[in-house]
Protein backbone atom coordinates (compact mmCIF):
# COMPACT_ATOMS: atom_id res chain seq x y z
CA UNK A 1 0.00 0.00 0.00
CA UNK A 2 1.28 3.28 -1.25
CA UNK A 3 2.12 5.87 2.45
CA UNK A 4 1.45 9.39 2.57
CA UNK A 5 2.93 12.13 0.17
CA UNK A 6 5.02 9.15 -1.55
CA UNK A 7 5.14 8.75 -5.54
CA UNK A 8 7.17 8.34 -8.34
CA UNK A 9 7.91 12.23 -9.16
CA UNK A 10 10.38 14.35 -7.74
CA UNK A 11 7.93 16.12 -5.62
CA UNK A 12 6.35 13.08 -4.09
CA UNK A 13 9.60 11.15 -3.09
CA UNK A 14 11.18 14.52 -1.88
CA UNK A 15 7.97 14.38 0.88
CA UNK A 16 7.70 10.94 1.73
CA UNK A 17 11.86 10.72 2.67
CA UNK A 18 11.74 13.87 4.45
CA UNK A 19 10.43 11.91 7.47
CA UNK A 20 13.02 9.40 7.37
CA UNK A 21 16.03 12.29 6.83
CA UNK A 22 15.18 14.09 10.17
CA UNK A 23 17.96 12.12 12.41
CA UNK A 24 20.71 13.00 9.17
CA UNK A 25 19.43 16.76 9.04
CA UNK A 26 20.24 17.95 12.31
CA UNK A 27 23.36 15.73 12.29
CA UNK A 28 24.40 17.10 9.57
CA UNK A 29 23.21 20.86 10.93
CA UNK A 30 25.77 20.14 13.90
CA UNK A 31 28.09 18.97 11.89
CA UNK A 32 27.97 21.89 9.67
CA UNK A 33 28.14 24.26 13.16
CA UNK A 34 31.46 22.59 14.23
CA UNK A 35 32.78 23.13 10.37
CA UNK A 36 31.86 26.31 10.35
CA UNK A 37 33.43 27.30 13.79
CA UNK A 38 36.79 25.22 12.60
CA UNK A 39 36.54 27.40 9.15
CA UNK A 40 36.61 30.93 10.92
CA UNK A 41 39.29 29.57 13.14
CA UNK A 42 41.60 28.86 10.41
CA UNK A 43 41.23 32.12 8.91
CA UNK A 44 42.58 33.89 12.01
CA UNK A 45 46.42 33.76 13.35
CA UNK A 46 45.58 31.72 16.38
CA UNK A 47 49.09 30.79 17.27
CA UNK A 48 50.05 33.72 19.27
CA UNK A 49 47.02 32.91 21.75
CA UNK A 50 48.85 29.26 22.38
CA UNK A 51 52.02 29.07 24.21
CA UNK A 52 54.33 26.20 22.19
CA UNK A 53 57.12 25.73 20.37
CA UNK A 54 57.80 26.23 16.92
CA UNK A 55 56.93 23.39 14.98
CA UNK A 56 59.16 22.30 11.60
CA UNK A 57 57.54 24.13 8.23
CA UNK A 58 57.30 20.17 6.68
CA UNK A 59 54.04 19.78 8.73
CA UNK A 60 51.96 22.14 6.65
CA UNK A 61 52.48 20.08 3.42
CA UNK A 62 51.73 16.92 5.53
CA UNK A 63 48.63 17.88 6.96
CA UNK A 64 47.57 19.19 3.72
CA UNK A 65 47.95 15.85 2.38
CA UNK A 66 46.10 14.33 5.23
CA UNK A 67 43.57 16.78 4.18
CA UNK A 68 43.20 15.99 0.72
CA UNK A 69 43.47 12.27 1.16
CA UNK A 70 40.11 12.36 3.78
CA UNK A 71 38.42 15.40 1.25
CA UNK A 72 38.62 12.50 -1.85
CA UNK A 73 37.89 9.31 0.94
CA UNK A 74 35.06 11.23 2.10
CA UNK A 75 33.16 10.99 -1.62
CA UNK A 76 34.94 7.32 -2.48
CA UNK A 77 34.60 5.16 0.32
CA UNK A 78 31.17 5.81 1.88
CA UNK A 79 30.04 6.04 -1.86
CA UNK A 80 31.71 2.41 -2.63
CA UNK A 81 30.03 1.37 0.61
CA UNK A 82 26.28 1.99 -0.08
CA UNK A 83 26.32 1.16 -3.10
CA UNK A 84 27.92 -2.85 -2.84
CA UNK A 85 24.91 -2.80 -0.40
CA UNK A 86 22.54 -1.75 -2.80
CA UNK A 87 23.78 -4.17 -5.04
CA UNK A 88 23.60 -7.06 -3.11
CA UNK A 89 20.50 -6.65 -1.13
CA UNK A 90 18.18 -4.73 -3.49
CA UNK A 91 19.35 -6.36 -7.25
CA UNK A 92 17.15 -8.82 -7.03
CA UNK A 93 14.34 -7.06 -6.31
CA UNK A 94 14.10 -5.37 -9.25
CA UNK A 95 11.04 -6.11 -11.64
CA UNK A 96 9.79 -4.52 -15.10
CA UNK A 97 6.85 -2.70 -15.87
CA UNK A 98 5.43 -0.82 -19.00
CA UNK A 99 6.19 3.17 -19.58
CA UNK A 100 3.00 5.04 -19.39
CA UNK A 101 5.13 7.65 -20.57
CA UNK A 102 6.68 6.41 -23.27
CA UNK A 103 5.59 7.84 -27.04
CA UNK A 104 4.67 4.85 -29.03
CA UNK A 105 2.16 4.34 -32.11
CA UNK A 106 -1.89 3.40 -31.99
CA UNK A 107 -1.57 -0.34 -30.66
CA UNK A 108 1.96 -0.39 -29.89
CA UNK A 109 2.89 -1.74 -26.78
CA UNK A 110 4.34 0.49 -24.63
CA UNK A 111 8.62 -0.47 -23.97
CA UNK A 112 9.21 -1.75 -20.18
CA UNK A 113 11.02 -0.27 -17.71
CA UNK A 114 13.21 -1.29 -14.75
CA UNK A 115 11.68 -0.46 -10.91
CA UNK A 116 12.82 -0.45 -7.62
CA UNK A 117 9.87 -0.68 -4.65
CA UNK A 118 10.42 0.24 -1.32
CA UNK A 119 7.80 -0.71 1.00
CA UNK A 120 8.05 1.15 4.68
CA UNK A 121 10.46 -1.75 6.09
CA UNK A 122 12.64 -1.58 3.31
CA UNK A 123 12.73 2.22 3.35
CA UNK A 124 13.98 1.79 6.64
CA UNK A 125 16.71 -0.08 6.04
CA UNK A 126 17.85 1.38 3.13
CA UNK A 127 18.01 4.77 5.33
CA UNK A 128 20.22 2.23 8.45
CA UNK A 129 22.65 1.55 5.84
CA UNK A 130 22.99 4.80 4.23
CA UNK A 131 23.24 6.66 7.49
CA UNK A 132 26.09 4.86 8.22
CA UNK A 133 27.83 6.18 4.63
CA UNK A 134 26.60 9.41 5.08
CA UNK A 135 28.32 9.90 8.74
CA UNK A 136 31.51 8.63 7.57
CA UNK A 137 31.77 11.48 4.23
CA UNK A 138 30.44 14.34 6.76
CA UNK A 139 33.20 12.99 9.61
CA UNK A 140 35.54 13.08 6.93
CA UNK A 141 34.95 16.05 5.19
CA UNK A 142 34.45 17.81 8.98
CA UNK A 143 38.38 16.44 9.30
CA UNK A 144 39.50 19.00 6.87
CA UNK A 145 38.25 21.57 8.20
CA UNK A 146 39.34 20.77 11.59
CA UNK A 147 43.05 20.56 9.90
CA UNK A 148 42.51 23.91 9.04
CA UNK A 149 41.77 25.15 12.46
CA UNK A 150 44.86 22.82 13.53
CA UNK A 151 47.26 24.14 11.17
CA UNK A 152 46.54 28.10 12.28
CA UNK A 153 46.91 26.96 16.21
CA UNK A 154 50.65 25.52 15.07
CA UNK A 155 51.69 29.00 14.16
CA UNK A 156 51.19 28.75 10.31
CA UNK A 157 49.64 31.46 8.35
CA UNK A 158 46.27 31.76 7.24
CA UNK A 159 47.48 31.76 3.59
CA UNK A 160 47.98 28.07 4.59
CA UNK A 161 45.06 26.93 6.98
CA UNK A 162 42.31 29.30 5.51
CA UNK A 163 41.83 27.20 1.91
CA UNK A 164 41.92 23.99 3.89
CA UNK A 165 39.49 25.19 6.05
CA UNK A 166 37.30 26.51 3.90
CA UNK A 167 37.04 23.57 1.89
CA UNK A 168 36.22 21.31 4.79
CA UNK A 169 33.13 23.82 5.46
CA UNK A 170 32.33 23.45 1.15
CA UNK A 171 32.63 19.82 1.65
CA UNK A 172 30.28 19.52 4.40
CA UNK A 173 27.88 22.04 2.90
CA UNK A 174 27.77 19.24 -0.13
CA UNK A 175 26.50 16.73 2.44
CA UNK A 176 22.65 17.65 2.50
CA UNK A 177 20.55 14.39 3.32
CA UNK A 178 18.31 14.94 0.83
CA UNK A 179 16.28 12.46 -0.93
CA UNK A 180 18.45 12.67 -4.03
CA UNK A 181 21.17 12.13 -2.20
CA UNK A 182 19.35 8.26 -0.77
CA UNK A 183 18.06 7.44 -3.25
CA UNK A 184 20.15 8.53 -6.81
CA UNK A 185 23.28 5.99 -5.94
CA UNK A 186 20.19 3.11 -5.55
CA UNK A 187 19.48 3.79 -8.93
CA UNK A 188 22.75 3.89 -10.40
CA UNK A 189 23.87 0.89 -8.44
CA UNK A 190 20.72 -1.59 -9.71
CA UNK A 191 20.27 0.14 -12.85
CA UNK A 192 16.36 0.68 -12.15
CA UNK A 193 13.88 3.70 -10.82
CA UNK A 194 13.19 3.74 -7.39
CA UNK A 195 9.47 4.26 -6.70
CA UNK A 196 8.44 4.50 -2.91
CA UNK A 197 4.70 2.07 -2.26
CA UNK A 198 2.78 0.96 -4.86
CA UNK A 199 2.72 3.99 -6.83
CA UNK A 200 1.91 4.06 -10.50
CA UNK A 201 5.09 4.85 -12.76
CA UNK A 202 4.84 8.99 -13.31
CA UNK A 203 6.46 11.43 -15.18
């Protein structure tokens, strides 16, 4: 049975995952917070407010490293993650039905198309599993930023903490759980459109 404010357009799936993204939004809000804090921090010279030593110029290009290997893990590896998942766990699930949509001739049948149904229960699972990917890319990508903020309370310069950190806030900014975000790697990784219930296939 189809739920409330599900369906096969945009709209429609946009409302019926909104209930299900609530726990990822304001994780990702606090995440965002923290970024954004870590961000302003690298942009000021922090390093006379912390008594230390001078630390050896090689660190900057290290931790920049460290920052650009987490900024390109945080896309790949939760990405590689979900979508194995998908792949074994929803494949097979996958049926065919006829295009209301498509443009055919007078007593033509209509071509099939791949679909994906997720019933409540499997909705919810889908969400367990991609949670899981989706705190690992915003942990990641929160990491950079963080490096930033680290790299102005060693002593260095803004020129050198203040892209880093700025791209750690970008990065986290590209994290919005939306419904796009759940449920476009589904459909690339079984090769069929997802349709939430028992909808009927839409334009």
């Amino acid at each position: 049975m189809a739920f409330a404010g599900d369906g096969s357009t945009t709209v429609e799936r946009s409302a019926a995952m909104s209930i299900y993204l609530k726990t990822p939004r304001v994780l990702w809000g606090a995440m965002l917070t923290a970024s954004l804090l870590f961000c302003g921090a690298s942009c000021i010279p922090l390093a006379p407010y912390f008594k230390s030593d001078p630390v050896p110029f090689i660190i900057a290009p290290c931790m920049c490293m460290v920052a650009l290997v987490d900024a390109v893990m945080s896309f790949v590896f939760p990405r590689m993650q979900f979508a194995g998942w998908c792949k074994r766990n929803l494949a097979d699930k996958v049926t065919s039905e006829r295009d209301p949509n498509a443009d055919v001739m007078f007593r033509t049948a209509a071509p099939e198309i791949k679909v994906l149904r997720l019933d409540r229960a499997r909705i919810r699972s889908v969400i367990a599993v991609w949670q899981t990917a989706f705190v690992i890319a915003s942990a990641l990508s929160e990491s950079v930023a963080l490096i930033g903020a680290t790299l102005s309370i060693l002593g260095f310069w803004p020129a050198w903490s203040a892209p880093i950190g700025f791209a750690g806030f970008v990065l986290l900014l590209l994290r919005w759980p939306s419904e796009k975000a759940v449920l476009g790697p589904i459909e690339r990784a079984v090769g069929a459109r997802v349709l939430l219930g028992d909808v009927s296939v839409r334009g």
